[in-house]
Protein backbone atom coordinates (compact mmCIF):
# COMPACT_ATOMS: atom_id res chain seq x y z
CA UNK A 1 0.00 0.00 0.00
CA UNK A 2 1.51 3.46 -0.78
CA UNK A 3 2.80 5.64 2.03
CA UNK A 4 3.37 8.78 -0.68
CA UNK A 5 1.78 10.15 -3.38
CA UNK A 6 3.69 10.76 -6.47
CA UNK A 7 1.98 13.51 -9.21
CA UNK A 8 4.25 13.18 -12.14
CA UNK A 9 6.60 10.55 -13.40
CA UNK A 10 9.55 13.66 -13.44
CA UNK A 11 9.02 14.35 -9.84
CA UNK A 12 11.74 14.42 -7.65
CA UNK A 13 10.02 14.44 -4.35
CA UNK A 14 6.92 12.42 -3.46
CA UNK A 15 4.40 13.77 -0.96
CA UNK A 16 3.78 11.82 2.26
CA UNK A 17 0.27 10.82 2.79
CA UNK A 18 0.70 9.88 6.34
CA UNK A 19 3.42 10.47 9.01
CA UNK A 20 6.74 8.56 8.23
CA UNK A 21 9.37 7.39 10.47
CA UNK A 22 12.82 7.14 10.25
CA UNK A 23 13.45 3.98 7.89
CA UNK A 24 9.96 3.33 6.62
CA UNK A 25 10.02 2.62 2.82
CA UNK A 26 8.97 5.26 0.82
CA UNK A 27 6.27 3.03 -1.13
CA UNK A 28 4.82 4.52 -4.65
CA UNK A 29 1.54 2.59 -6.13
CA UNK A 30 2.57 2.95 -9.91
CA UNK A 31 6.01 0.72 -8.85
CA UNK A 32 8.39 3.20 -10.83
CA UNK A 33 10.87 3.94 -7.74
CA UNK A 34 13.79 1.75 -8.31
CA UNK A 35 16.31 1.33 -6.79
CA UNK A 36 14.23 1.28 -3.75
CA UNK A 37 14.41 4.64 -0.74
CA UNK A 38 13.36 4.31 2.86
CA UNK A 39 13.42 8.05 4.87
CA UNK A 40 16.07 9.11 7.02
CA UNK A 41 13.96 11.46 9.18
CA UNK A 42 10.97 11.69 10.17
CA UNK A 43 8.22 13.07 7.67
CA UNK A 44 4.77 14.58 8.59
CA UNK A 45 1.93 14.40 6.88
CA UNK A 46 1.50 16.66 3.47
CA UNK A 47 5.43 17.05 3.74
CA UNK A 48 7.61 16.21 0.74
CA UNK A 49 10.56 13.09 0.59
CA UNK A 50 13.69 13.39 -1.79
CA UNK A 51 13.08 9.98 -4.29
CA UNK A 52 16.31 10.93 -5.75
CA UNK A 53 19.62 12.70 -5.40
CA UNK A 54 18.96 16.51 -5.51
CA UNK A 55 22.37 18.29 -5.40
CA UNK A 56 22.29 22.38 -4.03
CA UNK A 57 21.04 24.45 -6.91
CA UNK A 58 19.31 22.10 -8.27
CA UNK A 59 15.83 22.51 -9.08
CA UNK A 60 13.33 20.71 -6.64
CA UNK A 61 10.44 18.90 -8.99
CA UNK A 62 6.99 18.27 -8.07
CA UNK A 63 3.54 18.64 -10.74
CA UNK A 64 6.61 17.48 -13.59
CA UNK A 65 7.66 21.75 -12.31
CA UNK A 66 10.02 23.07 -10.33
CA UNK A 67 8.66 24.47 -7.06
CA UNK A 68 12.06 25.80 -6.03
CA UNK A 69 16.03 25.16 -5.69
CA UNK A 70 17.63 23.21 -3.42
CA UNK A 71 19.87 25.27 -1.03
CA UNK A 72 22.18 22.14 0.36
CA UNK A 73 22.49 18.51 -1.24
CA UNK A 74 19.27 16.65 -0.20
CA UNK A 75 19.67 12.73 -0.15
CA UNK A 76 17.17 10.36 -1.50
CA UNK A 77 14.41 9.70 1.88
CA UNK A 78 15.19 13.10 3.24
CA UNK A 79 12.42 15.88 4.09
CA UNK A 80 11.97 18.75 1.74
CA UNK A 81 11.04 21.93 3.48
CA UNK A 82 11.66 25.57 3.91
CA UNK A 83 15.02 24.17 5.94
CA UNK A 84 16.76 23.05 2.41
CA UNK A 85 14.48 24.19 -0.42
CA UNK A 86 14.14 28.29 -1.79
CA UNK A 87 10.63 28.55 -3.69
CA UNK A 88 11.27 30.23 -6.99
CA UNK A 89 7.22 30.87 -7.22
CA UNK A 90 6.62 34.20 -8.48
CA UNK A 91 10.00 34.76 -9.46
CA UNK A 92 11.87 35.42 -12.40
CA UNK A 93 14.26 33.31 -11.71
């Protein structure tokens, strides 16, 4: 049974659609994730997990979009928040 929710096959995060703990398998119903990612911290509900590597300045993906830039290396099961990601909505950037 999925744990996340992805929205587009280009996404890099996945959104949690219940709390996580530390080492629960981050499990996606259309099967795509491979190789497989289990968090490293805890995630709340609505809160976004890293799926893959997302090196700092690199854009964060989520609707197949960017919804900002990463603003420190974020590892595959790590939380994506305000602490490591810069929205870039409404900029020109």
């Amino acid at each position: 049974m999925s744990n996340v929710l992805r929205l587009h096959l280009d996404d890099n995060v996945v959104t949690a659609v219940r709390d996580l703990a530390v080492g629960d398998p981050v499990e996606i119903s259309d099967g795509q994730l491979s190789p497989s990612v289990s968090t490293t911290q805890a995630i709340p509900f609505g809160h976004k997990v890293a799926i893959a590597p997302i090196p700092s300045g690199q854009h964060v993906i989520k609707y197949g979009a960017s919804i900002g830039v990463a603003t420190q290396d974020i590892a595959p099961g790590s939380h994506v928040h305000s602490h490591n990601l810069r929205s870039v909505r409404g900029s020109a950037s």
